[in-house]
Protein backbone atom coordinates (compact mmCIF):
# COMPACT_ATOMS: atom_id res chain seq x y z
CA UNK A 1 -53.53 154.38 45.81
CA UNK A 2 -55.75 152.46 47.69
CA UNK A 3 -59.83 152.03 47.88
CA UNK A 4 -59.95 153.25 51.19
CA UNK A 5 -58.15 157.16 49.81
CA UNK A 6 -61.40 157.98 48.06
CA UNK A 7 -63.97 160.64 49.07
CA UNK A 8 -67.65 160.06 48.73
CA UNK A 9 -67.04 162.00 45.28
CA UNK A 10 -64.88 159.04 44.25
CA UNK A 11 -61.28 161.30 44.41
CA UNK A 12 -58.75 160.84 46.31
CA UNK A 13 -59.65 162.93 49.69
CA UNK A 14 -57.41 166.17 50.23
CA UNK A 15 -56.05 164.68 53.30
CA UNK A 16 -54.84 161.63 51.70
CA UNK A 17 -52.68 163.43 49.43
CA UNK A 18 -50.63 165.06 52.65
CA UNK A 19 -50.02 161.44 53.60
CA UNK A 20 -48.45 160.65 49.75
CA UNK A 21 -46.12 163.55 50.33
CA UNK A 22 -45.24 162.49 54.17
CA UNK A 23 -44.16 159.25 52.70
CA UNK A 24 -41.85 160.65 49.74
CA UNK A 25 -40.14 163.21 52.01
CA UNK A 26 -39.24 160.24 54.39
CA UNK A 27 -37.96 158.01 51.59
CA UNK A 28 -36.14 161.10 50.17
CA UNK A 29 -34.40 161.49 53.30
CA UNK A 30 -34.03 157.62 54.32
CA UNK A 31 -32.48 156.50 51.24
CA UNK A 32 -31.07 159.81 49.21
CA UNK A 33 -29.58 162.69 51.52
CA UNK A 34 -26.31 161.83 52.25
CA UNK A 35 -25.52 161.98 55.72
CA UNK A 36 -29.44 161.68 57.01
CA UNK A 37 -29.21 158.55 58.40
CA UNK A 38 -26.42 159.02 60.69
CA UNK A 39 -27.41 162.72 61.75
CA UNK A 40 -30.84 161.53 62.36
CA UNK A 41 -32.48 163.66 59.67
CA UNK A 42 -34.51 161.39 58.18
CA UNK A 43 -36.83 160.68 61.51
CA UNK A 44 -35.74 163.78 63.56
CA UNK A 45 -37.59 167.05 61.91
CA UNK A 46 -40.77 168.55 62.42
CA UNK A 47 -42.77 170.06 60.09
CA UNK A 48 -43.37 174.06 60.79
CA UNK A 49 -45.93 175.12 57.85
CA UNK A 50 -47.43 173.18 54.89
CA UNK A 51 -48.94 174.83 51.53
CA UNK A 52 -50.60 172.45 49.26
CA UNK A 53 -52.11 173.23 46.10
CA UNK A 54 -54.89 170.61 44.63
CA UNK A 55 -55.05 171.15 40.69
CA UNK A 56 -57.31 168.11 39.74
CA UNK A 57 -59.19 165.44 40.80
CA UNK A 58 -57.28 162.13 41.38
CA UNK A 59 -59.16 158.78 40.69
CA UNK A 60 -58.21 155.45 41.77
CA UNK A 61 -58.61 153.90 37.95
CA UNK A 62 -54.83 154.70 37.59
CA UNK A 63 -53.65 152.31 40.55
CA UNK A 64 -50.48 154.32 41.35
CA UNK A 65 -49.47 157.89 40.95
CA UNK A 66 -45.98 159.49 40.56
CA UNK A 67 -44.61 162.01 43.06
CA UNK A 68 -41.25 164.02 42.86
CA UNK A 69 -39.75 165.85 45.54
CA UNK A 70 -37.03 168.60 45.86
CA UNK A 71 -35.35 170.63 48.46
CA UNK A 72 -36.12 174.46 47.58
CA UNK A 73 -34.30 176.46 50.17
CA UNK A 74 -31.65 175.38 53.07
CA UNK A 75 -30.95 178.08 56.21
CA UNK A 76 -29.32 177.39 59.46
CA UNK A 77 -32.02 175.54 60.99
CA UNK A 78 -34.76 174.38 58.76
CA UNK A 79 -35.11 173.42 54.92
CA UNK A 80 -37.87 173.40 52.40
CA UNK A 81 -38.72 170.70 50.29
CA UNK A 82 -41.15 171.07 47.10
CA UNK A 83 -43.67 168.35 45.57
CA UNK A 84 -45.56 167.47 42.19
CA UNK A 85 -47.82 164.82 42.38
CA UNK A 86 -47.99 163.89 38.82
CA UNK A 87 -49.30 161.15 36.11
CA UNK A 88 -46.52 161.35 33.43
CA UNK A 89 -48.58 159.22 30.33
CA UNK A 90 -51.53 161.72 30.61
CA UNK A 91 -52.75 162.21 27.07
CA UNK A 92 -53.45 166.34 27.96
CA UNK A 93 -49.60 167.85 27.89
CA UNK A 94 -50.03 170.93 29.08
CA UNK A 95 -47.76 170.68 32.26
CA UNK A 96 -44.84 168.86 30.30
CA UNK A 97 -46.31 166.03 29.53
CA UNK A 98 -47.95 165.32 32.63
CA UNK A 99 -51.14 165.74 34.11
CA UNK A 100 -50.78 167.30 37.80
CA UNK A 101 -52.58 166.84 40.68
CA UNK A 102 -50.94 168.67 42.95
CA UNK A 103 -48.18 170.91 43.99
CA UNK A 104 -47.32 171.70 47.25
CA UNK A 105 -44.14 173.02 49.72
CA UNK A 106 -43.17 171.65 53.48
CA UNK A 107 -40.99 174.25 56.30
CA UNK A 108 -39.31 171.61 58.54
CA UNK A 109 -36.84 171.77 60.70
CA UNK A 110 -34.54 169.22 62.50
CA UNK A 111 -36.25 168.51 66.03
CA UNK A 112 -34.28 167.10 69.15
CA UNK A 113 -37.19 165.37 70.64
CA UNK A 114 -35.77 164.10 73.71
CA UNK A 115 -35.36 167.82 75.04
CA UNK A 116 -38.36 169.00 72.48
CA UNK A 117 -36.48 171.69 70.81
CA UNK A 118 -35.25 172.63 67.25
CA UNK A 119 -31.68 172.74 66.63
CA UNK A 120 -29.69 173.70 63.71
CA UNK A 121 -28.58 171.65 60.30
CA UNK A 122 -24.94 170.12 60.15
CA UNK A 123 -22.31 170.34 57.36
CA UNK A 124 -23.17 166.78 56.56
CA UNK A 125 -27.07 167.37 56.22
CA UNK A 126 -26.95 170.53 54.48
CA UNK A 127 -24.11 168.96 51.70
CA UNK A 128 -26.82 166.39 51.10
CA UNK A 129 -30.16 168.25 51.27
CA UNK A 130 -27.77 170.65 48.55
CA UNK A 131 -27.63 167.89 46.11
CA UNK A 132 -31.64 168.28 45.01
CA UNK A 133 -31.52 171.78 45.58
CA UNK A 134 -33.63 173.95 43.08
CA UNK A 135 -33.94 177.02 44.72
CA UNK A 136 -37.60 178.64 44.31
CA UNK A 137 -39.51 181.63 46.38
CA UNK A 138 -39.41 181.16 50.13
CA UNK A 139 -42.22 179.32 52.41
CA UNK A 140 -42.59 181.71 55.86
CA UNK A 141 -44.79 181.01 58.70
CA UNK A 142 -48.11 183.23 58.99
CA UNK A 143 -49.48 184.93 62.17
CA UNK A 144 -52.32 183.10 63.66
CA UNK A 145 -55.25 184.35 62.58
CA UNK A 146 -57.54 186.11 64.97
CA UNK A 147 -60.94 184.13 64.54
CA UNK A 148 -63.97 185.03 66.84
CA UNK A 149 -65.33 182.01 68.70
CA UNK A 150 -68.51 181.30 67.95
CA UNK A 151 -70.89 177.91 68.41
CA UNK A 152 -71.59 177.38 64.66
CA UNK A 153 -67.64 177.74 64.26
CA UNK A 154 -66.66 175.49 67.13
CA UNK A 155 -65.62 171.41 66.70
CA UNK A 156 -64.04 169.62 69.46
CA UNK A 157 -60.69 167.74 68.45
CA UNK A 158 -60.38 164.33 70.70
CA UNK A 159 -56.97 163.18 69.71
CA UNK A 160 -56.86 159.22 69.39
CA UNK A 161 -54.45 156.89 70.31
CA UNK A 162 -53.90 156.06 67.09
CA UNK A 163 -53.11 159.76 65.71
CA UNK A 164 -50.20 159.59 67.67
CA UNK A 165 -46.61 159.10 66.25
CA UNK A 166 -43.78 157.48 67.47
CA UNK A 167 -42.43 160.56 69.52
CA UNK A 168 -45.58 161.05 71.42
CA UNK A 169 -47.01 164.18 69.04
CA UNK A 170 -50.07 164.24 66.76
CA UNK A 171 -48.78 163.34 63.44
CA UNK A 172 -48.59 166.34 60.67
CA UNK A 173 -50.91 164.52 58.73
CA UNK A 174 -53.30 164.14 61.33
CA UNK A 175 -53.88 168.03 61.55
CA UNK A 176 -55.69 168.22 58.02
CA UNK A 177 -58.15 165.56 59.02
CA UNK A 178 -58.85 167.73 62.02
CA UNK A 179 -59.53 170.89 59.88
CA UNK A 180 -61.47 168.86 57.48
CA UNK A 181 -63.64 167.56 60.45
CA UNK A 182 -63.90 171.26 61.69
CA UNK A 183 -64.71 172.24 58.34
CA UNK A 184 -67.28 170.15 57.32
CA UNK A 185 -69.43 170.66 60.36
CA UNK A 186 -69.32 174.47 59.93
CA UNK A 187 -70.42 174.34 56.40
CA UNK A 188 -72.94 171.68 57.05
CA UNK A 189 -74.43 174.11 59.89
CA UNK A 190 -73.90 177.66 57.78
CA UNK A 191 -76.17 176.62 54.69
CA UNK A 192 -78.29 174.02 57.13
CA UNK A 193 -81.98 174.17 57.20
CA UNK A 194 -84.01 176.25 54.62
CA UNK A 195 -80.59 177.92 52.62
CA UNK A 196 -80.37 177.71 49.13
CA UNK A 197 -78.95 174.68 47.83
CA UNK A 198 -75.24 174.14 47.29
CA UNK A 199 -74.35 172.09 44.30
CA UNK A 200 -70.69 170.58 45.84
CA UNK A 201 -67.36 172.11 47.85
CA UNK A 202 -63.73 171.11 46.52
CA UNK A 203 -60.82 171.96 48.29
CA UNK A 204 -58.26 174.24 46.46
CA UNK A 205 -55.54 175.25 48.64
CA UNK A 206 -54.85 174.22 51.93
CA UNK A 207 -52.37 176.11 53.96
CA UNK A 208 -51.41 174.89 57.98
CA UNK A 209 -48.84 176.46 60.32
CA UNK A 210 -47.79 174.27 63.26
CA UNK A 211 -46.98 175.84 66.76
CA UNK A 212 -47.48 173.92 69.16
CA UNK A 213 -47.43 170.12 69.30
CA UNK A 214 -50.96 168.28 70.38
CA UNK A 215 -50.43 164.90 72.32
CA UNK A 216 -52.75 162.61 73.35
CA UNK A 217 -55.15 163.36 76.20
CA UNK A 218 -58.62 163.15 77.44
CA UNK A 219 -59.71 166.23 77.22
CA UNK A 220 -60.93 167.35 74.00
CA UNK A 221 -58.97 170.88 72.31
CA UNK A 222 -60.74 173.05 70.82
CA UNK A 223 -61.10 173.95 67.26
CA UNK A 224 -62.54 177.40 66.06
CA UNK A 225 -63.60 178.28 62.18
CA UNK A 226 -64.45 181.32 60.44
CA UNK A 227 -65.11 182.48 56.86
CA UNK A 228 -62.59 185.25 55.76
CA UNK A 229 -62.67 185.75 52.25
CA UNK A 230 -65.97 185.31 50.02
CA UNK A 231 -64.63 185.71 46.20
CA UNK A 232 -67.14 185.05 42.59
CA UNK A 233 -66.85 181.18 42.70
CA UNK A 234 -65.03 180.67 45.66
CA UNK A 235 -64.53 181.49 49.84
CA UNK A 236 -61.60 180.90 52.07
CA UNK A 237 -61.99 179.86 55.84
CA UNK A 238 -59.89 180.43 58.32
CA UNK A 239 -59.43 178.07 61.53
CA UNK A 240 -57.48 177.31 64.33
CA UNK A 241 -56.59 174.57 67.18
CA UNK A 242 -56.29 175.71 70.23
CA UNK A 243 -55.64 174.89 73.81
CA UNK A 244 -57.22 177.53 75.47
CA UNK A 245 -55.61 180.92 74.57
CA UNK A 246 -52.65 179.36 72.79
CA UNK A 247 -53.10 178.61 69.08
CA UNK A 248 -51.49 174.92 68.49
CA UNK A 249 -52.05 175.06 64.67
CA UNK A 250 -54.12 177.58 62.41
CA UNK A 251 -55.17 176.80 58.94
CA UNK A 252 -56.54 179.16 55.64
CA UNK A 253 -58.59 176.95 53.35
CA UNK A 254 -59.75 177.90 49.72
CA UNK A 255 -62.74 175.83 48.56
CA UNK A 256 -64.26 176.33 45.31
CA UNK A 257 -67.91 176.22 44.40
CA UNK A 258 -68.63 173.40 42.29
CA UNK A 259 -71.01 171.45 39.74
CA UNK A 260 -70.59 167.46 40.16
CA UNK A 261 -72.30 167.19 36.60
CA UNK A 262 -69.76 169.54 34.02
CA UNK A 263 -67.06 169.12 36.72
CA UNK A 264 -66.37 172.87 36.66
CA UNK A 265 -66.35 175.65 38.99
CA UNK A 266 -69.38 177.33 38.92
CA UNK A 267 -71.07 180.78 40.81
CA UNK A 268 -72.90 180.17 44.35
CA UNK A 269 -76.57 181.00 44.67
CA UNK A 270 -77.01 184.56 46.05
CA UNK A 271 -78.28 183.27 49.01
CA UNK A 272 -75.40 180.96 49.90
CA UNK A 273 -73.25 183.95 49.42
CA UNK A 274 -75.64 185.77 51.82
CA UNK A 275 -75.20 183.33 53.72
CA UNK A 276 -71.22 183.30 53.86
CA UNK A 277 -70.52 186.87 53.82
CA UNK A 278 -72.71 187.46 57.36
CA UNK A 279 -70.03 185.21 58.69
CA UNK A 280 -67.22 187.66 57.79
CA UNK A 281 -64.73 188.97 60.05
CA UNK A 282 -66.10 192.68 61.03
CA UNK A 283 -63.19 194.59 60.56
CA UNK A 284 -61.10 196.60 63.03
């Protein structure tokens, strides 16, 4: 872990966390699955939907942090692979002997990029992705979410240069930092002004479904949020990217209301639920 991961709450930021498990999968499939190398399976997949579970804060007093991955599920032409990120010499044992930060699952499937379409696993990959196979319940890709445009739920995405990876797309990784962006501004602009005071936001579940790849361009694509669920201590947003009428990536977030000074979840003022619920989805 590095200085640089932490929030202005002095954890690790959600987004960081993405990047921890982008770098295991690739060293899982560089040095591990037999056959990855050659087929090009350790470079050539895309990632199709990502759910990721935060369970507790991570600091940076521990220097480094332990992550395991596992293949879940293997079909014709895509694979799921499973992730604990973990402290094993944590003193509370309830999880084993560990203290858990997070848990999360990754949809890929192997990508041809040179004609930019998906094509199905080989003997050879699927014999070595079988090796760490621990079969568990299936990942599926959602609908996008129909989310009415409006100005306080609008944030413009300019892609940088630097966002980029090596096959000309926006990096998976990148897409959380987006929604986070998004995010924050249509929070900050929902309980601006005179609203009741909210104590602090954590992140609880993130969930993203990728469509349709974003590349590097001038003009700006457009990002769109909503609030769809308001619950006792917590809400979930919804959001999506999109270029134009086509949704490029969509996005359910859970964030939980919470005290900075016990630590623990704790119930919104009446008017900051006010507040959220008038940005509901009407429905029908």
């Amino acid at each position: 872990m590095r200085w640089a991961d932490l929030d202005l709450l002095g954890h690790v930021n959600n987004v960081v966390y993405v990047d921890y498990l982008q770098e295991a999968r690739v060293d899982l499939m560089r040095s591990q699955v037999s056959g990855a190398r050659s087929a090009g399976l350790a470079e050539g997949i895309v990632v199709v939907r990502h759910e990721v579970g935060y369970r507790a804060p991570l600091l940076l007093d521990r220097g480094t942090v332990d992550i395991e991955c596992w293949v879940t599920e293997v079909r014709p032409a895509s694979f799921t692979m499973a992730y604990e990120v973990f402290h094993a010499d944590a003193r509370d044992d309830t999880d084993n002997g560990r203290q858990v930060y997070l848990r999360a699952k990754t949809l890929l499937t192997p990508y041809v990029f040179a004609t930019e379409r998906p094509r199905r696993i080989t003997p050879d990959e699927r014999t070595g992705l079988e090796l760490f196979l621990e079969p568990d319940d299936r990942v599926r890709p959602r609908p996008a979410p129909e989310i009415r445009r409006t100005e306080i739920g609008h944030w413009p995405v300019h892609v940088r240069f630097s966002d980029v990876d090596a096959y000309g797309h926006v990096n998976n990784v990148k897409y959380f930092e987006y929604f986070q962006e998004g995010r924050i501004s249509y929070v900050s602009r929902l309980w601006s002004g005179p609203s009741p005071h909210v104590t602090g936001m954590v992140v609880a579940q993130v969930d993203v479904d990728y469509r349709v790849p974003l590349v590097f361009r001038a003009e700006p694509y457009d990002l769109w949020s909503q609030v769809s669920r308001v619950g006792r201590r917590s809400i979930s947003l919804e959001a999506a990217i999109c270029d134009g009428d086509t949704v490029c990536a969509a996005a359910t977030v859970v964030l939980v209301f919470w005290d900075p000074a016990t630590g623990r979840s704790v119930e919104p003022d009446p008017g900051v639920r006010a507040l959220a619920e008038a940005q509901l989805r009407p429905v029908g």
